[in-house]
PDB file of N, CA and C in Angstrom:
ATOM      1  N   UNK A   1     -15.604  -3.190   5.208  1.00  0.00           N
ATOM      2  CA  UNK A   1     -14.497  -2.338   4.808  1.00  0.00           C
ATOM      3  C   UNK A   1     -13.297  -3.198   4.471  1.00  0.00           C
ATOM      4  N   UNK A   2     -12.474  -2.501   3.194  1.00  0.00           N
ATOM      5  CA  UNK A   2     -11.715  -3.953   3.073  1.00  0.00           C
ATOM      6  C   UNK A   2     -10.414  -3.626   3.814  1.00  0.00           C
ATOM      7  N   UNK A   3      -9.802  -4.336   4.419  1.00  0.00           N
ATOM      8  CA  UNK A   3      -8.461  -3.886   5.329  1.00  0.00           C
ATOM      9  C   UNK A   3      -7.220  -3.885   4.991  1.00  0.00           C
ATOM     10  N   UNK A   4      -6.970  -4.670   3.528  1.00  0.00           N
ATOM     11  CA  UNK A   4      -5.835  -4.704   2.919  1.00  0.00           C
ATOM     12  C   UNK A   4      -6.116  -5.554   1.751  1.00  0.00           C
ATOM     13  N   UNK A   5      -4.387  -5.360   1.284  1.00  0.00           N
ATOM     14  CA  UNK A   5      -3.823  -6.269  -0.009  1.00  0.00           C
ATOM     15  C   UNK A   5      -3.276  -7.181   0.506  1.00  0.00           C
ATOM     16  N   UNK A   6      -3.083  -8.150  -0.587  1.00  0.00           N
ATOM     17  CA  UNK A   6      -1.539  -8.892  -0.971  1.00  0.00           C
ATOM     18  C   UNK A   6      -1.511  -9.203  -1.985  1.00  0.00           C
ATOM     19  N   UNK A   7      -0.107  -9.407  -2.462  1.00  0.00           N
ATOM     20  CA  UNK A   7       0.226  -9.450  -3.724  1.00  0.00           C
ATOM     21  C   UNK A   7       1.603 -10.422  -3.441  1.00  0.00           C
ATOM     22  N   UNK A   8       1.838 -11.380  -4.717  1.00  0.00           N
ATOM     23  CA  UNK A   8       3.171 -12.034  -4.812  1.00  0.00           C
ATOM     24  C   UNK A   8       3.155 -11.335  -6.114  1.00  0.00           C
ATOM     25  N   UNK A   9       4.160 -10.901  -6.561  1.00  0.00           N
ATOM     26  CA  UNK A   9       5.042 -10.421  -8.039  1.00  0.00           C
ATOM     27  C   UNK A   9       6.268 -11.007  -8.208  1.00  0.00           C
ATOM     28  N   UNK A  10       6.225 -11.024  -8.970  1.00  0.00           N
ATOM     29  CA  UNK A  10       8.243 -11.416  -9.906  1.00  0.00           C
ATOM     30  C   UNK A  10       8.734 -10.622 -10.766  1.00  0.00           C
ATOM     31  N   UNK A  11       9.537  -9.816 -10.814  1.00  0.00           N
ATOM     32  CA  UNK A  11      10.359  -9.151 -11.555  1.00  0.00           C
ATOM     33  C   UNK A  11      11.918  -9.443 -11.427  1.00  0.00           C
ATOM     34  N   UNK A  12      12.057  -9.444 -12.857  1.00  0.00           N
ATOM     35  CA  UNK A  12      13.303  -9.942 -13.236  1.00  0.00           C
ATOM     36  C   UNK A  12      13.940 -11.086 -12.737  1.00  0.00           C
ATOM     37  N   UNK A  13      12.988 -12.476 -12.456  1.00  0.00           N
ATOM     38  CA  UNK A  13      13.385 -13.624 -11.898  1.00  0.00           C
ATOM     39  C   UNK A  13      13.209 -13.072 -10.006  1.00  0.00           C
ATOM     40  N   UNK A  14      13.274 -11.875  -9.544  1.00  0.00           N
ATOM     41  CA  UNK A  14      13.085 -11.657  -7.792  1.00  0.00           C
ATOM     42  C   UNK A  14      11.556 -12.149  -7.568  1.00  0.00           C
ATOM     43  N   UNK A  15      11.124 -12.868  -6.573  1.00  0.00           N
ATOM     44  CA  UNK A  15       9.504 -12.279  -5.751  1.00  0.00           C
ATOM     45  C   UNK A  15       9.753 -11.564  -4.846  1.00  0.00           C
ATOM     46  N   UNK A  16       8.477 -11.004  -4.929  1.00  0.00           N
ATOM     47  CA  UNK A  16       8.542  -9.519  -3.453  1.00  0.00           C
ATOM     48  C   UNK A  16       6.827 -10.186  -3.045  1.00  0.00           C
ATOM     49  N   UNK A  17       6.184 -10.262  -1.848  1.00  0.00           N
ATOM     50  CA  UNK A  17       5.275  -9.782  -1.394  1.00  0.00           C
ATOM     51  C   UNK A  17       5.391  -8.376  -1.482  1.00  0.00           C
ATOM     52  N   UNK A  18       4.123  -8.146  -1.352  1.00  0.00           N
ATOM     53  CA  UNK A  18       3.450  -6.856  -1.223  1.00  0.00           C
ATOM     54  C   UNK A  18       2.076  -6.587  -0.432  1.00  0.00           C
ATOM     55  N   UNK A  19       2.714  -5.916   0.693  1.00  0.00           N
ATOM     56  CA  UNK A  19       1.486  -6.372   1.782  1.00  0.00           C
ATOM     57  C   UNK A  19       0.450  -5.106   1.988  1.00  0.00           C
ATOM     58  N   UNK A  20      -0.390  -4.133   2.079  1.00  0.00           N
ATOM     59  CA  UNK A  20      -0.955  -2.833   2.570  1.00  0.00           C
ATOM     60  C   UNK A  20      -2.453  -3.057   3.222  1.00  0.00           C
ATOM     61  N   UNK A  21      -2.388  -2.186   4.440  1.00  0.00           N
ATOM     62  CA  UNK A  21      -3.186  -2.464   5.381  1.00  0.00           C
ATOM     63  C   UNK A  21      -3.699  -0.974   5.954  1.00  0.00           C
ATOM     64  N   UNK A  22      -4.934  -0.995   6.088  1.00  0.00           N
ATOM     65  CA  UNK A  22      -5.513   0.150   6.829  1.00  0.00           C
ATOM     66  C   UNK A  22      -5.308  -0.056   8.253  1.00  0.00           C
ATOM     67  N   UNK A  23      -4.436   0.024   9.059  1.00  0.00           N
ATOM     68  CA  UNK A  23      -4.182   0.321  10.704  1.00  0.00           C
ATOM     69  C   UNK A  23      -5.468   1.227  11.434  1.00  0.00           C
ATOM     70  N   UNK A  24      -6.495   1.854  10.753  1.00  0.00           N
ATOM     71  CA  UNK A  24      -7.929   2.293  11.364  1.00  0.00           C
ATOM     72  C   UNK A  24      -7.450   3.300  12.193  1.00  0.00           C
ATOM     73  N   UNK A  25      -8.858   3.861  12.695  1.00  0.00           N
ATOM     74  CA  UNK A  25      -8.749   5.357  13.220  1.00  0.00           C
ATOM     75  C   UNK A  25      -7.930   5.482  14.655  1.00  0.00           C
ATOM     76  N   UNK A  26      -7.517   4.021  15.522  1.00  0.00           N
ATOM     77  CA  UNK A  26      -6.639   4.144  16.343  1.00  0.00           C
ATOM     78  C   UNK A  26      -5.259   4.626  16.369  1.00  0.00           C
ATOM     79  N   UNK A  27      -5.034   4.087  14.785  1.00  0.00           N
ATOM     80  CA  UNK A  27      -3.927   4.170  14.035  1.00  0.00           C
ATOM     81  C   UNK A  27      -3.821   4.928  12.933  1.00  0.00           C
ATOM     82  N   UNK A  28      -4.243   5.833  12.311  1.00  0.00           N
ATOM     83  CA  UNK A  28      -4.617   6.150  11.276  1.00  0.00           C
ATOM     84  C   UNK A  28      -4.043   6.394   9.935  1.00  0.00           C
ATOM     85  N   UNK A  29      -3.188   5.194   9.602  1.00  0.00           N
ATOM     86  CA  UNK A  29      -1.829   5.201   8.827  1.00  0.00           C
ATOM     87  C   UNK A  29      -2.470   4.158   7.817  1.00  0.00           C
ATOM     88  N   UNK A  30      -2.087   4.133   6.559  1.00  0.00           N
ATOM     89  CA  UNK A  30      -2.019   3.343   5.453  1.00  0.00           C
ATOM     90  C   UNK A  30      -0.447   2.711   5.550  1.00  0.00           C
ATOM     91  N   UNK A  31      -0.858   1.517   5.461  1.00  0.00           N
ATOM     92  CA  UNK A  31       1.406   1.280   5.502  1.00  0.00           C
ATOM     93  C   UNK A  31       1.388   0.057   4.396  1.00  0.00           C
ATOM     94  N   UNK A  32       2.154   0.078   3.252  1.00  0.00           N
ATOM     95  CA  UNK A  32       2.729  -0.842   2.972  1.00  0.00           C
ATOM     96  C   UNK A  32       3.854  -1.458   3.163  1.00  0.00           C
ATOM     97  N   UNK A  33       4.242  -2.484   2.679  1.00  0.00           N
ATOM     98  CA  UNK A  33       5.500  -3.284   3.406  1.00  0.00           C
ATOM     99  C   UNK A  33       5.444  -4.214   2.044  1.00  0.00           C
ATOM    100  N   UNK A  34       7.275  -4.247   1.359  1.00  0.00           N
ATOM    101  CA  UNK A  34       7.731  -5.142   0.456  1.00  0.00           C
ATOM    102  C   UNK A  34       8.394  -6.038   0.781  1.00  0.00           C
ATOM    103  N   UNK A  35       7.698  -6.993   0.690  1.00  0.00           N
ATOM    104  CA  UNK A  35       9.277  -7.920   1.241  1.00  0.00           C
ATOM    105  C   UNK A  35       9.791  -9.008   0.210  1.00  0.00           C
ATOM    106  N   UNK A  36      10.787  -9.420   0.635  1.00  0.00           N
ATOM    107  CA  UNK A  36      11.714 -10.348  -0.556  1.00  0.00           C
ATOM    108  C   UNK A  36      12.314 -11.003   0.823  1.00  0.00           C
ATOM    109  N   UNK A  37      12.002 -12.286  -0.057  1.00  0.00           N
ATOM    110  CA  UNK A  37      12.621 -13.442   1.228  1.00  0.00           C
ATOM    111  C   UNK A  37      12.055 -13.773   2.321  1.00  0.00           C
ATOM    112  N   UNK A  38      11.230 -12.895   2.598  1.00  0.00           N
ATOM    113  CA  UNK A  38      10.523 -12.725   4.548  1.00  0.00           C
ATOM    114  C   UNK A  38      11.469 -11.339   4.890  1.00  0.00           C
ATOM    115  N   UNK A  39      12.395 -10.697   4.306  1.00  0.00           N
ATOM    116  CA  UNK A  39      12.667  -9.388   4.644  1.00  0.00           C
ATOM    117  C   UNK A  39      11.832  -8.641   4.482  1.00  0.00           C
ATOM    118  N   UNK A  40      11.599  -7.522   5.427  1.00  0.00           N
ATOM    119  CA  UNK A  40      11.285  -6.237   4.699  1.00  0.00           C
ATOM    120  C   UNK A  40      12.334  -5.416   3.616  1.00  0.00           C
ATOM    121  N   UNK A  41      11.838  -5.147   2.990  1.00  0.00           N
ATOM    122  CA  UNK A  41      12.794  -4.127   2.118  1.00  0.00           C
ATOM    123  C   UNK A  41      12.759  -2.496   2.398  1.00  0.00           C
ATOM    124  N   UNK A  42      11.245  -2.760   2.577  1.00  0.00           N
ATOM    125  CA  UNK A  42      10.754  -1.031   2.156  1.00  0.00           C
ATOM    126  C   UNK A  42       8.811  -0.907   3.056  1.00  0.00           C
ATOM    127  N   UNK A  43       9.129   0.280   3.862  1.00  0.00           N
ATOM    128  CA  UNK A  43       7.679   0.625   4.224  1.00  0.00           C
ATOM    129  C   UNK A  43       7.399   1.783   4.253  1.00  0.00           C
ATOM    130  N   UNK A  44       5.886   2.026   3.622  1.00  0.00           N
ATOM    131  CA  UNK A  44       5.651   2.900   3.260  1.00  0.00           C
ATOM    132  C   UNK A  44       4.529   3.717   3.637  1.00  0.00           C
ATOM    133  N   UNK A  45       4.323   4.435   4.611  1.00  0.00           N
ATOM    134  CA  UNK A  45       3.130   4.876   5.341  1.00  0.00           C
ATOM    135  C   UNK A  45       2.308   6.240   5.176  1.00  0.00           C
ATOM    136  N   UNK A  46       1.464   6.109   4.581  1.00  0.00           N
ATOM    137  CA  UNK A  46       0.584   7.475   4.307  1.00  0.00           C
ATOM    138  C   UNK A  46      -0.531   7.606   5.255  1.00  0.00           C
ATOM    139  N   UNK A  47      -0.560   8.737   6.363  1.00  0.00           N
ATOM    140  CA  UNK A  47      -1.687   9.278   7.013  1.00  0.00           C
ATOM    141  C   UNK A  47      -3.064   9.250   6.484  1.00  0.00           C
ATOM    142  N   UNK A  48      -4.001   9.275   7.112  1.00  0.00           N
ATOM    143  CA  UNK A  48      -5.311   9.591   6.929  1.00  0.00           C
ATOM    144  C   UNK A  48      -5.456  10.680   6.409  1.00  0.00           C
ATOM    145  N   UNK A  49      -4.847  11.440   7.086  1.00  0.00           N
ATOM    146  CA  UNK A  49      -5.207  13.018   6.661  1.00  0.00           C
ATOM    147  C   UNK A  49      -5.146  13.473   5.513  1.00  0.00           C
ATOM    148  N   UNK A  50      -3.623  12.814   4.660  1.00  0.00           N
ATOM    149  CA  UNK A  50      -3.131  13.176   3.855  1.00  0.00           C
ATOM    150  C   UNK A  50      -4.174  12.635   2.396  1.00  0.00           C
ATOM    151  N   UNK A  51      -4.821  11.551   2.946  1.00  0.00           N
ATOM    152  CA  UNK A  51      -5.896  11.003   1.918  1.00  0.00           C
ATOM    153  C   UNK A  51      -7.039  11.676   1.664  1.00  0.00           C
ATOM    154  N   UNK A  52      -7.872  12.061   3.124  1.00  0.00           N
ATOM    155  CA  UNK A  52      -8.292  12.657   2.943  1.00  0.00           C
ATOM    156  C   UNK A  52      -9.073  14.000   2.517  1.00  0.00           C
ATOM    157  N   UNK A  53      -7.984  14.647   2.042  1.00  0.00           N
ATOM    158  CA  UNK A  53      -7.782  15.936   1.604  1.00  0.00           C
ATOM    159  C   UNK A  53      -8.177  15.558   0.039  1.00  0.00           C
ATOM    160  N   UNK A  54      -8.121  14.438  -0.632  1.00  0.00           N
ATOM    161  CA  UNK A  54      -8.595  14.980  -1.626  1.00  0.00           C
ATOM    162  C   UNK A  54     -10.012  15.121  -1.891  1.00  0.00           C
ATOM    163  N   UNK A  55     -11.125  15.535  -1.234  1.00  0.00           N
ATOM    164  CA  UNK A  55     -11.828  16.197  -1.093  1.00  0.00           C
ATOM    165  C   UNK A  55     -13.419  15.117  -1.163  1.00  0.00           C
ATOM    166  N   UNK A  56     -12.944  13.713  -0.803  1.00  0.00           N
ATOM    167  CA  UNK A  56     -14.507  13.191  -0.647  1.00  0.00           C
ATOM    168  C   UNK A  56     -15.130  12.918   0.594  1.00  0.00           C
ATOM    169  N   UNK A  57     -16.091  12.934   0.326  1.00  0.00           N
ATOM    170  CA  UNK A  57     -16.916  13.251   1.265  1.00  0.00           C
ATOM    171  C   UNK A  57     -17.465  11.995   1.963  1.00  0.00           C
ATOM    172  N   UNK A  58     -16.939  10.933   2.115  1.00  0.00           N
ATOM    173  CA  UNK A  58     -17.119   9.578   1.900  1.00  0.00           C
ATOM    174  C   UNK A  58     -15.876   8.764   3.055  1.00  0.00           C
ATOM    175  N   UNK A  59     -15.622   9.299   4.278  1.00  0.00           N
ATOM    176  CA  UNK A  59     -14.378   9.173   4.759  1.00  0.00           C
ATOM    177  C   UNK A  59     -13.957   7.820   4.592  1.00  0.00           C
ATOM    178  N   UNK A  60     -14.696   6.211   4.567  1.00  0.00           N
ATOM    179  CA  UNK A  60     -14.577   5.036   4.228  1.00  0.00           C
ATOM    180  C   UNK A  60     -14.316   5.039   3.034  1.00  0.00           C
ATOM    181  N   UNK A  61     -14.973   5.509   2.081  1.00  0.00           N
ATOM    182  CA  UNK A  61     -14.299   5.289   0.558  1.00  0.00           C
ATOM    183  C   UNK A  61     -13.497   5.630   0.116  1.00  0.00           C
ATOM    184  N   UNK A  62     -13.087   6.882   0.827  1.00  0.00           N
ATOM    185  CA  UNK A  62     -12.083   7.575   0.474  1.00  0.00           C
ATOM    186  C   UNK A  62     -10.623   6.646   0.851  1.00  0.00           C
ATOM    187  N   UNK A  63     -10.829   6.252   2.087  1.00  0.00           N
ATOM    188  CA  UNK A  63      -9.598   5.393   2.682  1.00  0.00           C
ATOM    189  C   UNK A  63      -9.751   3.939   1.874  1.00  0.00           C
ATOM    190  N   UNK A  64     -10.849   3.493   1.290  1.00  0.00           N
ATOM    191  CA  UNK A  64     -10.723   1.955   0.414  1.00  0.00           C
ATOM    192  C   UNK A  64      -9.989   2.733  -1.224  1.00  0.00           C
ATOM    193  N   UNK A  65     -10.539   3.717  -1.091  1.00  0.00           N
ATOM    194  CA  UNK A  65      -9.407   3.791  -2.546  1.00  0.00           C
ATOM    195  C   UNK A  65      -8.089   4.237  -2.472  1.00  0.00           C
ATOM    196  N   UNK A  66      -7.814   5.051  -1.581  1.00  0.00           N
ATOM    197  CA  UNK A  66      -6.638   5.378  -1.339  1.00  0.00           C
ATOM    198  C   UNK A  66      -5.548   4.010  -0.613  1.00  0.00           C
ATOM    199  N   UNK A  67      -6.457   3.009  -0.215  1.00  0.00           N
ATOM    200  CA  UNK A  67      -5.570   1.569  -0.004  1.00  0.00           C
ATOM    201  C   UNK A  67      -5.600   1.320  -1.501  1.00  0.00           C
ATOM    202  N   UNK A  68      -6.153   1.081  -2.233  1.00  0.00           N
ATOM    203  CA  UNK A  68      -5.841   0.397  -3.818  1.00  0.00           C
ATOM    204  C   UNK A  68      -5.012   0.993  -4.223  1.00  0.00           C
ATOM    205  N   UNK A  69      -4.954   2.333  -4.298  1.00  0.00           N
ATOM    206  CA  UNK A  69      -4.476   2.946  -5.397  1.00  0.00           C
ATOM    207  C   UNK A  69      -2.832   3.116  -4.692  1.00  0.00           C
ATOM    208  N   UNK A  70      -2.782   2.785  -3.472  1.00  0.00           N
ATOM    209  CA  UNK A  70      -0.971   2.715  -2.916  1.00  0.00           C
ATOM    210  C   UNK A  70      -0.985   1.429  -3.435  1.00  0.00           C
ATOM    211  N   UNK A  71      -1.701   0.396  -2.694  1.00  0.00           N
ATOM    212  CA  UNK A  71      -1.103  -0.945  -3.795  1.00  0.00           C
ATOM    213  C   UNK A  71      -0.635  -1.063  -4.800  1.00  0.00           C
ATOM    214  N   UNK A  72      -1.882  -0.795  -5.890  1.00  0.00           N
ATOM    215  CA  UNK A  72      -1.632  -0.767  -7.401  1.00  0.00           C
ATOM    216  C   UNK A  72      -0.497   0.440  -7.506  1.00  0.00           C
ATOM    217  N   UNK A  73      -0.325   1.234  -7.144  1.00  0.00           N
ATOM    218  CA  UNK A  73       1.350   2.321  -7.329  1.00  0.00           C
ATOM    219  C   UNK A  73       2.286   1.320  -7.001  1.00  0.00           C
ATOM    220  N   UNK A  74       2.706   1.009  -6.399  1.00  0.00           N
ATOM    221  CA  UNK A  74       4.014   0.113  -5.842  1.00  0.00           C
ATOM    222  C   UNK A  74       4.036  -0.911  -6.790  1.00  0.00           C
ATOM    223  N   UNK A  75       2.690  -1.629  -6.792  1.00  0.00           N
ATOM    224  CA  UNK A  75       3.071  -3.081  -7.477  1.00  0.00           C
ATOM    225  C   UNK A  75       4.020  -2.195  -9.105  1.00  0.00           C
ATOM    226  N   UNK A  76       2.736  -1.407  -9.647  1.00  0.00           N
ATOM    227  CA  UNK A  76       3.399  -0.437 -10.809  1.00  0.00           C
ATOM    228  C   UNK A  76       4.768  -0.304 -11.088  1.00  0.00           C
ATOM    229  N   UNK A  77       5.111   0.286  -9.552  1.00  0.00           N
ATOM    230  CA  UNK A  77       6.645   1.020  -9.753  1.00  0.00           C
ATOM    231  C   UNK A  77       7.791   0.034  -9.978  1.00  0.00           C
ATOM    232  N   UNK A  78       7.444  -1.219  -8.866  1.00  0.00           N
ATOM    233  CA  UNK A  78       8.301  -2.382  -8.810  1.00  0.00           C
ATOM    234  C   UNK A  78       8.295  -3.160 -10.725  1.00  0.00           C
ATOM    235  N   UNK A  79       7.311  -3.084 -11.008  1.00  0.00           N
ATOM    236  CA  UNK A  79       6.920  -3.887 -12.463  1.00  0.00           C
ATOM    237  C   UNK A  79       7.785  -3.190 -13.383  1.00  0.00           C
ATOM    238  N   UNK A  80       8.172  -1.317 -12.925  1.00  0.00           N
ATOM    239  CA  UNK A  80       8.648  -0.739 -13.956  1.00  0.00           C
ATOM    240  C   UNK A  80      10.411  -0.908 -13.723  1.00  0.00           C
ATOM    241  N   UNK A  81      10.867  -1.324 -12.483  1.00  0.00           N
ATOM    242  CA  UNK A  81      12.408  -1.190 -11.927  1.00  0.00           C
ATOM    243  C   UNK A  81      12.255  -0.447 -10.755  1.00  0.00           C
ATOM    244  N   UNK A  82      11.185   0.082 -10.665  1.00  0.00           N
ATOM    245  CA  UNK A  82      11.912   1.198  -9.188  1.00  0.00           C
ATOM    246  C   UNK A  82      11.406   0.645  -7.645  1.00  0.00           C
ATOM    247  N   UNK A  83      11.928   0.967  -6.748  1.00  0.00           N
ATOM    248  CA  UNK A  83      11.766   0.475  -5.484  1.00  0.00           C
ATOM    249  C   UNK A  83      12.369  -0.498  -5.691  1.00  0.00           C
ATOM    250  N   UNK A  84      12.870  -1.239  -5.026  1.00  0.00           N
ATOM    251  CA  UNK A  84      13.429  -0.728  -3.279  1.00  0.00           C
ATOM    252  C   UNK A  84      14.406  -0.142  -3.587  1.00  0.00           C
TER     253      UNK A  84
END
């Protein structure tokens, strides 16, 4: 199962890491975390539950795509201006 990202980006001359991690069924939170410098900037945590609702039947796959697809959103949003 894969447990996370990372990412280094640059926009507009800034780097941000970009970190997202499955915290597992103890925890059952998706969280990303931006940072610039070794700060955090920004974290961002989506439930299990809330993933799971979109309706697969696959509770592991469901949570490996729903980690990509918060990654790839953020890295997105940051690439376009938005966040933090």
């Amino acid at each position: 199962m894969q447990k996370g990202f990372n990412s280094d980006i640059t926009v507009r001359g800034q780097k941000y890491h970009v970190q997202t991690e499955d915290w597992g069924m103890a925890n059952p939170f998706l969280v990303s975390r931006i940072f610039c410098n070794g700060a955090v900037l920004k974290t961002i945590k989506t439930p299990h539950d809330k993933v799971l609702q979109t309706g697969s039947s696959q509770h592991s796959e469901a949570i490996k795509q729903a980690l990509h697809r918060q990654h790839s959103t953020i890295i997105d949003t940051l690439m376009s201006g938005g966040m933090p």
